[in-house]
Every structure is written in C-alpha cells, then in structure tokens.
N, C-alpha and C. Protein backbone atom coordinates (compact mmCIF):
# COMPACT_ATOMS: atom_id res chain seq x y z
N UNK A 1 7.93 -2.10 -3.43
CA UNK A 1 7.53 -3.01 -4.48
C UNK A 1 7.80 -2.38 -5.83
N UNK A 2 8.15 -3.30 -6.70
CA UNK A 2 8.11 -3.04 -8.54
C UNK A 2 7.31 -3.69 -9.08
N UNK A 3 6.79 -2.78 -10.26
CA UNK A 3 5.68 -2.90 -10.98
C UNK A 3 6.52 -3.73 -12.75
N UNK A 4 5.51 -4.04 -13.09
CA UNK A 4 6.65 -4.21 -14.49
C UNK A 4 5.48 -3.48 -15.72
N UNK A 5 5.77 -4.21 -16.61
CA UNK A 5 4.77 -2.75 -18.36
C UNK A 5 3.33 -3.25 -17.53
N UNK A 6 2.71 -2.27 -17.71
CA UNK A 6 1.28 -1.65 -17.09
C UNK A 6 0.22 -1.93 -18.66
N UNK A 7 -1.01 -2.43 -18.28
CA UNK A 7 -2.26 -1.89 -18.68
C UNK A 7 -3.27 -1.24 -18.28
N UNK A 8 -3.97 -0.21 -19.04
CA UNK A 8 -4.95 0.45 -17.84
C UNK A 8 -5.65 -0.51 -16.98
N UNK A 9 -5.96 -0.28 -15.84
CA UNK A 9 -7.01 -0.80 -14.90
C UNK A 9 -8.52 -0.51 -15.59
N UNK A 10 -9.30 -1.56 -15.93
CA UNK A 10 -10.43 -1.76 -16.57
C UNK A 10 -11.43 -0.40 -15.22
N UNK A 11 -12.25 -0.04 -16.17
CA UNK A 11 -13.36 0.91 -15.81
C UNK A 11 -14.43 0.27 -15.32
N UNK A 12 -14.68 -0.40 -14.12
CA UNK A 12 -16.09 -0.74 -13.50
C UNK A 12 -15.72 -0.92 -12.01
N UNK A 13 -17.20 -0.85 -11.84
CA UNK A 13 -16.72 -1.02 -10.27
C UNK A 13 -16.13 -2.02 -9.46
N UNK A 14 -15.92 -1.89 -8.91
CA UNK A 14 -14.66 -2.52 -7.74
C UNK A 14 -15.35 -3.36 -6.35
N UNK A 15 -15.51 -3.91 -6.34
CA UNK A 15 -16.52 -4.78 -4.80
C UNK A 15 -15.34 -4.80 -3.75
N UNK A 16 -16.59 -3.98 -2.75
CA UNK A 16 -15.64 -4.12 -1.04
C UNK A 16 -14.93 -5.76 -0.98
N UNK A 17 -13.73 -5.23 0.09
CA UNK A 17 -13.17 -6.61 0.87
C UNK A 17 -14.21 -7.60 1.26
N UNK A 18 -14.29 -8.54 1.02
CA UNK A 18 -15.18 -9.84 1.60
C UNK A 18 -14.32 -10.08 2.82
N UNK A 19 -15.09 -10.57 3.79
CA UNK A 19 -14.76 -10.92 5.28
C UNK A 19 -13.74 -12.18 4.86
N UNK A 20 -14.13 -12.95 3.76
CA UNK A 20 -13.76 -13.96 3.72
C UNK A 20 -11.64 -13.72 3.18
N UNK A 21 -11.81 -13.08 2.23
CA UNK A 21 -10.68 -12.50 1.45
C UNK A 21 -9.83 -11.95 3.09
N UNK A 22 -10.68 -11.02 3.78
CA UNK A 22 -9.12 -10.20 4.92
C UNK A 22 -8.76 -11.33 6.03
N UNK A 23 -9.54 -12.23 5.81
CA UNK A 23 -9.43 -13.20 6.85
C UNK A 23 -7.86 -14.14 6.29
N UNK A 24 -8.15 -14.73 5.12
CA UNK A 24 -6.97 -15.06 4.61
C UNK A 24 -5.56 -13.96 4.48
N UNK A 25 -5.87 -12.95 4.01
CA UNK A 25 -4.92 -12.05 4.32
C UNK A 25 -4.23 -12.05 5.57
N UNK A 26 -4.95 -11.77 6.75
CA UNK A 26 -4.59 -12.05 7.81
C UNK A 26 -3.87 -13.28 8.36
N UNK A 27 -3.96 -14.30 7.56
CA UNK A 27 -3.27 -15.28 8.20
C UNK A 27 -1.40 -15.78 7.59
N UNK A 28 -1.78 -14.75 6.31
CA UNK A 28 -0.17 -14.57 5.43
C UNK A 28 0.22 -13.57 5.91
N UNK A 29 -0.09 -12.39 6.78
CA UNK A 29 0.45 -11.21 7.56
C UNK A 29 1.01 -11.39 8.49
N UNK A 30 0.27 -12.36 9.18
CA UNK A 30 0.56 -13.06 10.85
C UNK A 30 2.21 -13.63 10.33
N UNK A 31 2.17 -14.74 9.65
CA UNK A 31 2.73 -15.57 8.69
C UNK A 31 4.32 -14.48 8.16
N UNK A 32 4.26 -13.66 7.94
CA UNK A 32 5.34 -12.73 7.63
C UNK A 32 5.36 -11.37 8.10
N UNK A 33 4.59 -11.04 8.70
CA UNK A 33 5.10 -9.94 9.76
C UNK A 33 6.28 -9.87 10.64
N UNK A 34 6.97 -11.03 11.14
CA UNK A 34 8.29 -11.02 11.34
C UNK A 34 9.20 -11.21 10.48
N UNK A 35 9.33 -11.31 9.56
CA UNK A 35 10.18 -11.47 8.09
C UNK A 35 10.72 -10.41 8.56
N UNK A 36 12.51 -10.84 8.68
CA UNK A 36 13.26 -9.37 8.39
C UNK A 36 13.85 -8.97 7.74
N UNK A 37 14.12 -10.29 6.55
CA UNK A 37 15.28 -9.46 5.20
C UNK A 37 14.74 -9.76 3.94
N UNK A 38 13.36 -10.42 3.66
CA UNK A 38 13.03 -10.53 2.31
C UNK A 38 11.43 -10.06 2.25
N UNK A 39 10.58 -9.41 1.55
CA UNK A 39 9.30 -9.01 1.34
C UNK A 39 8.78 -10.22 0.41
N UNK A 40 7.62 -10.56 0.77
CA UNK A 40 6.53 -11.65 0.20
C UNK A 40 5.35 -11.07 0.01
N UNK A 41 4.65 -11.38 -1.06
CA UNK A 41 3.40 -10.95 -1.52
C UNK A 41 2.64 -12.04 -1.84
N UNK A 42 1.05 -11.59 -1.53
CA UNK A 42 0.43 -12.49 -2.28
C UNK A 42 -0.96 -12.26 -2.80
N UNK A 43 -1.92 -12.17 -3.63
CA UNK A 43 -2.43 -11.88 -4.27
C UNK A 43 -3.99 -13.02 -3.88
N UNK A 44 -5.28 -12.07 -3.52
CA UNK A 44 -6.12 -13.01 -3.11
C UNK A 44 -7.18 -12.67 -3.61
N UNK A 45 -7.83 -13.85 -4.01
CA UNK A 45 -9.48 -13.49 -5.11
C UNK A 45 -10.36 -13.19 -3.78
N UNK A 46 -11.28 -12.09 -4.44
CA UNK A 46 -11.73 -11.36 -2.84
C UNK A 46 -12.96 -12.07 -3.29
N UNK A 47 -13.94 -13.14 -3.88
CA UNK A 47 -14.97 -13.82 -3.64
C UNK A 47 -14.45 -14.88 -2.80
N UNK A 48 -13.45 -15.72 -3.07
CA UNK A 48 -13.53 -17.23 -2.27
C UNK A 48 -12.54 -16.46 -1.31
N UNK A 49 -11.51 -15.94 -1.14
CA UNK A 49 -10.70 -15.63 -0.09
C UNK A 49 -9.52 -16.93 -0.46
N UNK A 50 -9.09 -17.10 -1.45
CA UNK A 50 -8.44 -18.01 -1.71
C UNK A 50 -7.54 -17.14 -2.82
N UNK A 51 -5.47 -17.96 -2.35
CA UNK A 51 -4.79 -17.51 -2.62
C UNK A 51 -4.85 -17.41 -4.74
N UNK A 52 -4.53 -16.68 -5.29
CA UNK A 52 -4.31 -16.89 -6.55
C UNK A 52 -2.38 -16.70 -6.58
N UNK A 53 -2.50 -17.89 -7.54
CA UNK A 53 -1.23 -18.36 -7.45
C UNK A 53 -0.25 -19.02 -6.41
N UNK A 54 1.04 -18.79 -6.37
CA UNK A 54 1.50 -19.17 -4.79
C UNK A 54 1.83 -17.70 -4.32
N UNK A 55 2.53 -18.00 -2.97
CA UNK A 55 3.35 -16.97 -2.19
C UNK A 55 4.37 -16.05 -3.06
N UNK A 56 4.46 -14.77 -3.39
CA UNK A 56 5.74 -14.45 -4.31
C UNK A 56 6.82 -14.15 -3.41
N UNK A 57 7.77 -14.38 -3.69
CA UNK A 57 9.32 -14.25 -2.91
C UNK A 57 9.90 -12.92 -3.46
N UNK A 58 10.33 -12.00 -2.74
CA UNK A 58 10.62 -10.64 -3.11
C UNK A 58 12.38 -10.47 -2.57
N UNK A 59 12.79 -9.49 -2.71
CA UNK A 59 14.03 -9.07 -2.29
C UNK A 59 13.52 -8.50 -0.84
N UNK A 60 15.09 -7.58 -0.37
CA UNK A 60 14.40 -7.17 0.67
C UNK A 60 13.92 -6.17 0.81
N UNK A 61 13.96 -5.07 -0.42
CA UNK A 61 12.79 -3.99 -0.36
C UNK A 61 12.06 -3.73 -1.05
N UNK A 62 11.90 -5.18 -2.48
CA UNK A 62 11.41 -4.82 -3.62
C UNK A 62 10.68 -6.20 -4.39
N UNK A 63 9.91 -6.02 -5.12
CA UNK A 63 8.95 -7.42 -5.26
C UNK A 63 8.79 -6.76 -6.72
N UNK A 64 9.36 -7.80 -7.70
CA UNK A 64 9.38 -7.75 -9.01
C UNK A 64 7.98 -8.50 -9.78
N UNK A 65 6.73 -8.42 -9.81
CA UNK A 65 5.96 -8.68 -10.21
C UNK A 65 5.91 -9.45 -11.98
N UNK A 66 5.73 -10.61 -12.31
CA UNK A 66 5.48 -10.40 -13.81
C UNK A 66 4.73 -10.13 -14.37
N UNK A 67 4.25 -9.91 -15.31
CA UNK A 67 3.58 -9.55 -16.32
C UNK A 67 1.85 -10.31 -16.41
N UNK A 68 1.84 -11.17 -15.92
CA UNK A 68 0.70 -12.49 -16.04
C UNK A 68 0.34 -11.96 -14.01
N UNK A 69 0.87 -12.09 -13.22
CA UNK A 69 1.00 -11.79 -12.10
C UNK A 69 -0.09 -10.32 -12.00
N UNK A 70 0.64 -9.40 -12.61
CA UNK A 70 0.14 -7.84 -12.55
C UNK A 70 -1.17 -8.10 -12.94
N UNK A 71 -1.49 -8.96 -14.08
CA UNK A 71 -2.98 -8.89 -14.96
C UNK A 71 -4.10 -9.71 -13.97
N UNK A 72 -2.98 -10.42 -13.43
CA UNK A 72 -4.49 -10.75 -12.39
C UNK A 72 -5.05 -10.23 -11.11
N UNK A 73 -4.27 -9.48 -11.02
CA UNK A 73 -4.92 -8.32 -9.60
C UNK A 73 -6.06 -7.45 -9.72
N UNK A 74 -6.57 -7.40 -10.66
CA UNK A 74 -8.14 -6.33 -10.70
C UNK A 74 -9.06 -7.02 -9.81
N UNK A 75 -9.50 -6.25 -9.43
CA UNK A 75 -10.66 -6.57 -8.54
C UNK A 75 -10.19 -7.75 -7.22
N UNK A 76 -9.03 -7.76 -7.03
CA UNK A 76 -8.18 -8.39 -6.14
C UNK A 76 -7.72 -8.32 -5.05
N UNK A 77 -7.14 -8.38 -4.03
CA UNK A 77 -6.34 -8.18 -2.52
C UNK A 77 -4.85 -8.38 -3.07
N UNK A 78 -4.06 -7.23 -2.73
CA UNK A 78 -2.91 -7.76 -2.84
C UNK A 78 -2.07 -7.19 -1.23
N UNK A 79 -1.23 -8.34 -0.14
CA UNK A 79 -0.93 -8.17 0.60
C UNK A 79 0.84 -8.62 0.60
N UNK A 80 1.56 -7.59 1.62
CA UNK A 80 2.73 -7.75 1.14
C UNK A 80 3.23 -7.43 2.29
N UNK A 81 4.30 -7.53 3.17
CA UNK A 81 5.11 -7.27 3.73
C UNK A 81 6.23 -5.78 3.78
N UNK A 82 6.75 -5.29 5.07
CA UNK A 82 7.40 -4.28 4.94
C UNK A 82 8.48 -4.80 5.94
N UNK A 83 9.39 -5.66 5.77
CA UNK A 83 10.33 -5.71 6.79
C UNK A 83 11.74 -4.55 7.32
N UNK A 84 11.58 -3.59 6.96
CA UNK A 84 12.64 -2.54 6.67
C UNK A 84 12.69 -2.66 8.58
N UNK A 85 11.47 -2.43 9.14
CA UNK A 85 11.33 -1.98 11.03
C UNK A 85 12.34 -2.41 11.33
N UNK A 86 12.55 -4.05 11.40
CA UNK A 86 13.29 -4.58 11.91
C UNK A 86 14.83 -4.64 12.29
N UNK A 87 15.35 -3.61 11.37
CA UNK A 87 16.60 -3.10 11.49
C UNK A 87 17.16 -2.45 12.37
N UNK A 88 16.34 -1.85 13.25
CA UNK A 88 16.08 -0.67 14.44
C UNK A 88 16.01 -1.44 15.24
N UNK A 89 16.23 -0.70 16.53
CA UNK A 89 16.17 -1.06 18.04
C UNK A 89 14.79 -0.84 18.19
N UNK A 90 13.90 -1.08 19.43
CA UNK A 90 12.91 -0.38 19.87
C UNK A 90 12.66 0.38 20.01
N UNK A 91 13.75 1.44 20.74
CA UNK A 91 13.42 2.82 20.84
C UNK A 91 13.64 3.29 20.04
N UNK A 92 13.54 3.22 18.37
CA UNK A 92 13.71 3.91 17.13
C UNK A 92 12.90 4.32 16.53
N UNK A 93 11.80 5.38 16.57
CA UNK A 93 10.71 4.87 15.60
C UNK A 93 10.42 4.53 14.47
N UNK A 94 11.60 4.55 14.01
CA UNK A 94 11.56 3.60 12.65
C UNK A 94 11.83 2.09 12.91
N UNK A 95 11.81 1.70 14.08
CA UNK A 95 11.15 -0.15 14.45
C UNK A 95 9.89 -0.25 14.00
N UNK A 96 8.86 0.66 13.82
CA UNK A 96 7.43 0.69 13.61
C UNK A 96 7.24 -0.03 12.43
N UNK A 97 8.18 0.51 11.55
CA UNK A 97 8.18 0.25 9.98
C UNK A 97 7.21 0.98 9.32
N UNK A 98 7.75 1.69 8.02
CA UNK A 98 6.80 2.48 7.28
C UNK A 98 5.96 1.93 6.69
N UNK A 99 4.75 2.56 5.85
CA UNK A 99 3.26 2.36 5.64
C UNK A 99 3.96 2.41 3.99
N UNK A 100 2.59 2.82 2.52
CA UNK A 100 2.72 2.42 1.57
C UNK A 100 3.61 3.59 0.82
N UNK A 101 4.36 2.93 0.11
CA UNK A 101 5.20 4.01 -1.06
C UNK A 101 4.65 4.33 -1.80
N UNK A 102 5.07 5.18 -2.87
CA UNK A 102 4.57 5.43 -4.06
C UNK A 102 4.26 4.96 -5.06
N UNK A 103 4.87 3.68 -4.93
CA UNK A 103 4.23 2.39 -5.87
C UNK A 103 3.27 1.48 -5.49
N UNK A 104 3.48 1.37 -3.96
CA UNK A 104 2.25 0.65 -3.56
C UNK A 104 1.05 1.87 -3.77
N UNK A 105 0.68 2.99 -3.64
CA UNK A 105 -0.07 3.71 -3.98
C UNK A 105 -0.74 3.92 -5.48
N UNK A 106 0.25 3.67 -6.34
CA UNK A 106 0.07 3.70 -7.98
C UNK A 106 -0.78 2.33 -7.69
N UNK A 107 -0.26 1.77 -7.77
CA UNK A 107 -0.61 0.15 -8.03
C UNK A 107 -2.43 -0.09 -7.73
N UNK A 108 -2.85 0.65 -6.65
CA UNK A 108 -3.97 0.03 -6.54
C UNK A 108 -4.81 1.15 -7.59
N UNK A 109 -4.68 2.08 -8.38
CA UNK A 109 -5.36 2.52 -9.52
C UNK A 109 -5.09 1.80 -10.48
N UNK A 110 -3.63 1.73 -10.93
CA UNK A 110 -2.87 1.14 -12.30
C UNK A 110 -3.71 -0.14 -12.22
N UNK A 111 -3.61 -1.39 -11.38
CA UNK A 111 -3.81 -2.35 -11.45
C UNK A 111 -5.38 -2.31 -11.27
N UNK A 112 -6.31 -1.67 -10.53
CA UNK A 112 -7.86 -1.87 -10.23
C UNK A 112 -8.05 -3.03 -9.38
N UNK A 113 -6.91 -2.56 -8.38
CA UNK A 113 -6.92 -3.59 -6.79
C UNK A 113 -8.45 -3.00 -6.00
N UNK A 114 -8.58 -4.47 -5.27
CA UNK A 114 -9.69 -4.42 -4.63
C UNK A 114 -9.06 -3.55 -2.99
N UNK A 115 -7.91 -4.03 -2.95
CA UNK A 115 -7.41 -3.23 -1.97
C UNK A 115 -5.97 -3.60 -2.04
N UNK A 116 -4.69 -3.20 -1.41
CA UNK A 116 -3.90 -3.43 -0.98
C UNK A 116 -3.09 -3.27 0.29
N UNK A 117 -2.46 -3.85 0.88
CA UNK A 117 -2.38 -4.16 2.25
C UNK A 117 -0.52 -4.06 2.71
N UNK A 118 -0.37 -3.72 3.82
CA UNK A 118 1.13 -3.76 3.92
C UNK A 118 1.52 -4.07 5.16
N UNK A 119 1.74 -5.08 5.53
CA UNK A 119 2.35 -5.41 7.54
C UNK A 119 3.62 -5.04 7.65
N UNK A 120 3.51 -4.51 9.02
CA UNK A 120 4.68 -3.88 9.25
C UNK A 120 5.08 -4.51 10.84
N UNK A 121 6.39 -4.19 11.20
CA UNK A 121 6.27 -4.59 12.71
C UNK A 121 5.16 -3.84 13.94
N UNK A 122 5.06 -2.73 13.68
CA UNK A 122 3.95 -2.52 14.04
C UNK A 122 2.68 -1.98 13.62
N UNK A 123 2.43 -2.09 12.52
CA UNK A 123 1.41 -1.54 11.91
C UNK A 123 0.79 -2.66 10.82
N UNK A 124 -0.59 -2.53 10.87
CA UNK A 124 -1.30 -3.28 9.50
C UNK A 124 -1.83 -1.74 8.65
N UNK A 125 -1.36 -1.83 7.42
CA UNK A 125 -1.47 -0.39 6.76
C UNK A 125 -2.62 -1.35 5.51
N UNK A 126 -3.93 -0.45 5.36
CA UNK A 126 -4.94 -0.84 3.96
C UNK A 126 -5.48 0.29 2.92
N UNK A 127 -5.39 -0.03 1.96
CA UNK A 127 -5.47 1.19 0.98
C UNK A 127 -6.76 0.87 0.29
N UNK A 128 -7.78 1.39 0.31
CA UNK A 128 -8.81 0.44 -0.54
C UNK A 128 -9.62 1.44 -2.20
N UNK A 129 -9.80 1.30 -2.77
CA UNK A 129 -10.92 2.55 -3.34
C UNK A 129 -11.88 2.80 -2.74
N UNK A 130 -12.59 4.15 -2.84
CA UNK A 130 -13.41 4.92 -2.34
C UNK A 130 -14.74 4.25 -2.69
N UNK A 131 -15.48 3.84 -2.10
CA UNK A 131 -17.11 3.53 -2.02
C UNK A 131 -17.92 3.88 -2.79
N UNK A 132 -17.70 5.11 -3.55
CA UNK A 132 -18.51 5.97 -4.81
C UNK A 132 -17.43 6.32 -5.41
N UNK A 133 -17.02 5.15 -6.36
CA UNK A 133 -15.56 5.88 -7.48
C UNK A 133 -15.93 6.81 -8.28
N UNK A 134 -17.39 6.74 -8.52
CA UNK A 134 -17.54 7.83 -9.75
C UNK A 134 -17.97 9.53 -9.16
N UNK A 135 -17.81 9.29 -7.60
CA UNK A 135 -17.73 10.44 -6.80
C UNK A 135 -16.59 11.55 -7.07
N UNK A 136 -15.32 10.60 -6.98
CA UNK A 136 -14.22 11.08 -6.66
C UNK A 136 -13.11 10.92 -7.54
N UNK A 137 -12.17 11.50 -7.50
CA UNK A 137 -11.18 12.05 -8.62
C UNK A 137 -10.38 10.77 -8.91
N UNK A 138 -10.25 9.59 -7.71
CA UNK A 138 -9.32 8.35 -7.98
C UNK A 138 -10.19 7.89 -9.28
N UNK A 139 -11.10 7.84 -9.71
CA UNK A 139 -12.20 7.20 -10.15
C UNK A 139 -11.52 7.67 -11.76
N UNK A 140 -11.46 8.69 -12.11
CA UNK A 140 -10.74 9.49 -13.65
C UNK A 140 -9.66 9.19 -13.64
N UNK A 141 -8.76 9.29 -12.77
CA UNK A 141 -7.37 8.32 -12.60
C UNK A 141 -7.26 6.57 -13.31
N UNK A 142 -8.84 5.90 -13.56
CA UNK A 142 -8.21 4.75 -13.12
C UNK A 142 -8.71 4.59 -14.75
N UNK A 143 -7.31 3.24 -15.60
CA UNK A 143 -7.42 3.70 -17.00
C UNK A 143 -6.72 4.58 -16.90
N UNK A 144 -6.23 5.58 -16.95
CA UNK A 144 -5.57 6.62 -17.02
C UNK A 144 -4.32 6.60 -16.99
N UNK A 145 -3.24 7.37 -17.93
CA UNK A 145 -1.96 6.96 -18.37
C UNK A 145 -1.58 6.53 -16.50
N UNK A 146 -0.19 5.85 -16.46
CA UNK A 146 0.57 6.10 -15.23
C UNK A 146 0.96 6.93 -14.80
N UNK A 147 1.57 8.18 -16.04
CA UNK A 147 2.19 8.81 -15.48
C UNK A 147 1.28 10.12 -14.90
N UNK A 148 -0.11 10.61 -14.73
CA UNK A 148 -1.09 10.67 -15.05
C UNK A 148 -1.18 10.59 -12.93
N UNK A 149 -1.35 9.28 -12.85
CA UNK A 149 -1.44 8.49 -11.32
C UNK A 149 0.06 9.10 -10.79
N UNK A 150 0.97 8.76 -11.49
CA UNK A 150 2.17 8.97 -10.86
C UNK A 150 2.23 10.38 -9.99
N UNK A 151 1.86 11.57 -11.03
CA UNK A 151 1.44 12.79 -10.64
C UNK A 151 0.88 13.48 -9.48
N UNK A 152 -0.69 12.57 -9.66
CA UNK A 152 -1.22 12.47 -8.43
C UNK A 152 -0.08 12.51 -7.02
N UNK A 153 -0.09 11.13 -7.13
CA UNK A 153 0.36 10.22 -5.58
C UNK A 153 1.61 11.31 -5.39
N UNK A 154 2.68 11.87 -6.32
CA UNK A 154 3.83 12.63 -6.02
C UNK A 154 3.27 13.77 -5.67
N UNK A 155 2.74 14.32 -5.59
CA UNK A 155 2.21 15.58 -5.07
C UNK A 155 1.27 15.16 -3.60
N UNK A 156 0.94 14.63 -3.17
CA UNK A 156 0.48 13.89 -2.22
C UNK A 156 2.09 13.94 -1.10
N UNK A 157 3.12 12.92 -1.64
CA UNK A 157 3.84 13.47 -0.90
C UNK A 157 4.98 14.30 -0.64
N UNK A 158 4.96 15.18 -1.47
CA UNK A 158 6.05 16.43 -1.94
C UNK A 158 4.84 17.31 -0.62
N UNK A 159 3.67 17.23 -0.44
CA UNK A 159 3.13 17.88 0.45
C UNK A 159 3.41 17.57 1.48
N UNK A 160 3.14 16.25 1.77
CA UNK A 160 3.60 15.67 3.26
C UNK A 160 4.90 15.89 3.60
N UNK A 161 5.87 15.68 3.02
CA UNK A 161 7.50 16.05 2.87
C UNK A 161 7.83 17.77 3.26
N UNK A 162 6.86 18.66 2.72
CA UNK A 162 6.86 19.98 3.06
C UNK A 162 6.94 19.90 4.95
N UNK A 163 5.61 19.71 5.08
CA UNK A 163 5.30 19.71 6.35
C UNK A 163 5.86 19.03 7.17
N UNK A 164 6.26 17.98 7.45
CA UNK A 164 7.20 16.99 7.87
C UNK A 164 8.76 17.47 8.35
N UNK A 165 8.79 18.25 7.45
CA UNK A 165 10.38 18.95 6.96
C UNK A 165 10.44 20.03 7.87
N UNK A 166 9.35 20.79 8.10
CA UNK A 166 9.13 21.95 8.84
C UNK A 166 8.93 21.40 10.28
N UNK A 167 8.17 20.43 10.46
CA UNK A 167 7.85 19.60 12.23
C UNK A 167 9.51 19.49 12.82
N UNK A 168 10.07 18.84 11.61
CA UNK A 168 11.72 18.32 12.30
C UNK A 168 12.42 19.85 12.39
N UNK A 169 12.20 21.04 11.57
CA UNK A 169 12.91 21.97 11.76
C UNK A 169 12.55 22.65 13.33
N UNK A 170 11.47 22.20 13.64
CA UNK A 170 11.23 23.34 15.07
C UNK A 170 11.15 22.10 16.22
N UNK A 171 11.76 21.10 15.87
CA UNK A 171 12.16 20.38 16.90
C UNK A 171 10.52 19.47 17.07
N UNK A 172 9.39 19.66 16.57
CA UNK A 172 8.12 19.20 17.11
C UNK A 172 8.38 17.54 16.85
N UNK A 173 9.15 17.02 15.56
CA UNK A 173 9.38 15.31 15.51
C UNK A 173 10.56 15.10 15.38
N UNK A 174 11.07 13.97 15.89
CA UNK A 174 12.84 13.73 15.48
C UNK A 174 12.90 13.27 14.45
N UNK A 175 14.11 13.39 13.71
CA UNK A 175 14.55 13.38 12.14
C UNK A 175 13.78 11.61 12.17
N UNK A 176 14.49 10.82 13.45
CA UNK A 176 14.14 9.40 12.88
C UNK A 176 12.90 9.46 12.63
N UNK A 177 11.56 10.20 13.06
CA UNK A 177 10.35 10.03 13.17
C UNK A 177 9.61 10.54 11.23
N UNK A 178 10.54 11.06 10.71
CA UNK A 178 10.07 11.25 9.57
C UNK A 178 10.04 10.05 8.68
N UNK A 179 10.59 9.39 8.83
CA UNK A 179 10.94 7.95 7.91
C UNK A 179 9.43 7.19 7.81
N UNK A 180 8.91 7.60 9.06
CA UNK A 180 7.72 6.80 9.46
C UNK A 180 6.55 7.24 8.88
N UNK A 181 6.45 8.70 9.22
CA UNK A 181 5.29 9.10 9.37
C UNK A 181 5.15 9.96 7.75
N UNK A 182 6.50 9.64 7.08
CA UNK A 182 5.87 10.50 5.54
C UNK A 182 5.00 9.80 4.99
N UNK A 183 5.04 8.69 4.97
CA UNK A 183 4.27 7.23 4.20
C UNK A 183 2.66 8.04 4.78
N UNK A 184 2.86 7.98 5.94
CA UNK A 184 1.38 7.42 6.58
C UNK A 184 0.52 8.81 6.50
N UNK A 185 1.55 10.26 6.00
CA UNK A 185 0.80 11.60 6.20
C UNK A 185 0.58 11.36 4.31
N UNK A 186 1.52 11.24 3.62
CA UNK A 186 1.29 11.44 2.52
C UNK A 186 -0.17 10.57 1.97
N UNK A 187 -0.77 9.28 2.55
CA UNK A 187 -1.56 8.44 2.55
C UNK A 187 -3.02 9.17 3.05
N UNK A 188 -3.20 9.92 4.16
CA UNK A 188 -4.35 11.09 4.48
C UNK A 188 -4.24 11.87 3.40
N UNK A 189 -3.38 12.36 3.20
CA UNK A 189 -3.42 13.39 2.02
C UNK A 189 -4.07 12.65 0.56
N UNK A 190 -4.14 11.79 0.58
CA UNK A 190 -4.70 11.56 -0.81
C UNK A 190 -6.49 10.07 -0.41
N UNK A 191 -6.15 10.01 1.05
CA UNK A 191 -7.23 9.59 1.21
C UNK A 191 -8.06 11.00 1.10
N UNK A 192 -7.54 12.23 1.39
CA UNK A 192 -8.15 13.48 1.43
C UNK A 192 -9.06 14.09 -0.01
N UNK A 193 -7.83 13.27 -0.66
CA UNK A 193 -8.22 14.29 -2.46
C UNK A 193 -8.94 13.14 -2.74
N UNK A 194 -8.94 11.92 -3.15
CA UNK A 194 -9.25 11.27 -3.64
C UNK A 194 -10.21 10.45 -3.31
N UNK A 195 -10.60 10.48 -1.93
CA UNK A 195 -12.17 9.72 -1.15
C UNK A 195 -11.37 8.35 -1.12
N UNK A 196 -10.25 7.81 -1.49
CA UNK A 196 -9.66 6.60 -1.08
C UNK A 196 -9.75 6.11 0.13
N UNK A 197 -9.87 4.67 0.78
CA UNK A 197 -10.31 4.24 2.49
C UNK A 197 -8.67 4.05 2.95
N UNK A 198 -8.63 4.49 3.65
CA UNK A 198 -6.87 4.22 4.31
C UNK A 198 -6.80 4.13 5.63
N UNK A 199 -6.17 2.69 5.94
CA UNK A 199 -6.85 2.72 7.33
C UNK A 199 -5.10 2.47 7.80
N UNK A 200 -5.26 2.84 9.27
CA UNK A 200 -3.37 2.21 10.02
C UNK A 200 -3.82 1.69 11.23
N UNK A 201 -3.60 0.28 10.93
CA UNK A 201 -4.60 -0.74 12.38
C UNK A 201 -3.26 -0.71 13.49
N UNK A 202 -3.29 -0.73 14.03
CA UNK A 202 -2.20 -0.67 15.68
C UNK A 202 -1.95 -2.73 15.60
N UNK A 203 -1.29 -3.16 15.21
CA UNK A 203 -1.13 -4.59 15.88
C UNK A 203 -0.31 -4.73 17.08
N UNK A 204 -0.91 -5.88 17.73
CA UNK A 204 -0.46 -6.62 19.49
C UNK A 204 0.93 -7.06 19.35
C-alpha cells in the first residue's frame, strides 16, 4: 500500500475492535481473499461496523490512498488485501502470501488506525495498538514526525532480515520461505518493542 502527505495521528485513545466492525471486515476479506491481480481496501467505522466510503480499487501491489481518504481513518479499521500468494504453486511457500509491509505498519501510527488488517491466501494478518498506549513506546510515536515511525518499523525489520538471512545460510529455511516469514518475524519484533496486538489467524 501507498500513503499520500501525512498529518500527525491525533493524541487520544484509540477504542478496541467492536465485534460489530471485524464482522464486516470479515465479510470484504471473504469477498477478496481470492483476488489475484488487483488489491482493494476498505475503511470501516469501528462503532456501527459500517463501510465509510465505497470499496477502494488498488493496483496489484499498491493502493494509492487520497488525501480526504487518509483523514478519515483515525480511530478506524482499515482492511486490505494481499494478492501477491497467488502467483505460486502450492508447494511454494510463498502461495501463503506475505503479512504487513512497512507501510502497512507506519500507517496504523501515522494515521491513529483502530486496527489494520491484511488477507492473504492463507493467512488473516491484524495489527492493532497496544491496550495501554501510554504504557508503551508506539504511544510517543503517534503524532510524531513519519520519519520518526519510519525508523522504528525499519529497524524492526533490518532485524528480522539479519536473522532470516542467517536461517537460509545454514540451510534451517528455504530462500522461498523468507519472502514469507520476514513480514510476519519483523511484525513480533515490534509487537515486542512496542506492546502492539499482532495476531496471524490460519484461514480454511
């Protein structure tokens, strides 16, 4: 995903997912989880669980957000698609499809998402803020320049990338298996620093 000019993410707290909000999510995931050449987003008010705006239509690895779009995601759901899996055979593990980038990671500080969400062919990937923001370090991050966040999240996975790099050197993962699993190690790693909720649901 692409972001376009940024304002800080307002300073207050953030209210958990409503049952009502992942429920709708869930039914635009179902809905484009087989998508294989274009990414769709969509943006959901987490009191009614009702879409804001329509469906956005993305390229196929990149979702150009506008400006009016970006401003209404605080305190929001934003769910999006990862069709990259689909390119692969089964026995690839990159059929799985990778978890969140580095922009989907920025985004839920920059913007002051209630959560953000990513379906994959096999994975439901959720990024949420931490339960006590004023606990934890995401919490000084948010407001805080981008480049600031950017910092953060890149060191997050310049770590995972270390280690990763070293698994494929002694044979412990195959090269294809890194594609997968940098997303999803670099994502512990900063659920680690930052008390962020990061969950990787297994879908049927």
């Amino acid at each position: 995903m692409s972001e376009s000019s940024r304002e800080p993410a307002k300073d207050r707290m953030i209210l958990p997912v409503t049952p009502q909000a992942d429920t709708r999510a869930r039914r635009f995931e179902h809905d484009v989880r087989r998508e294989r050449n274009r990414e769709y987003a969509v943006i959901i008010d987490n009191e009614s669980g009702r879409v804001v705006g329509s469906r956005i239509r993305g390229e196929r690895a990149i979702i150009q957000f506008t400006d009016e779009q970006l401003r209404s995601m605080y305190g929001r759901i934003l769910s999006h698609n990862h069709p990259d899996g689909w390119r692969y055979p089964e026995t690839d593990p990159r059929r799985q499809g990778a978890g969140f980038s580095d922009y989907d990671a920025r985004m839920l500080a920059d913007w002051g998402l209630a959560e953000i969400r990513a379906v994959t062919p096999a994975y439901l990937y959720r990024l949420r803020p931490p339960a006590d923001p004023a606990s934890h370090y995401f919490h000084s991050v948010l407001g805080a320049s981008s480049w600031a966040i950017k910092d953060a999240v890149d060191r997050a996975f310049d770590m995972a990338d270390q280690h990763l790099v070293s698994l494929v050197a002694t044979g412990a993962i195959a090269p294809e298996a890194y594609d997968v699993l940098i997303n999803h190690e670099a994502m512990l790693r900063l659920a680690q620093d930052w008390g962020v909720l990061y969950e990787r649901e297994v879908l049927p």
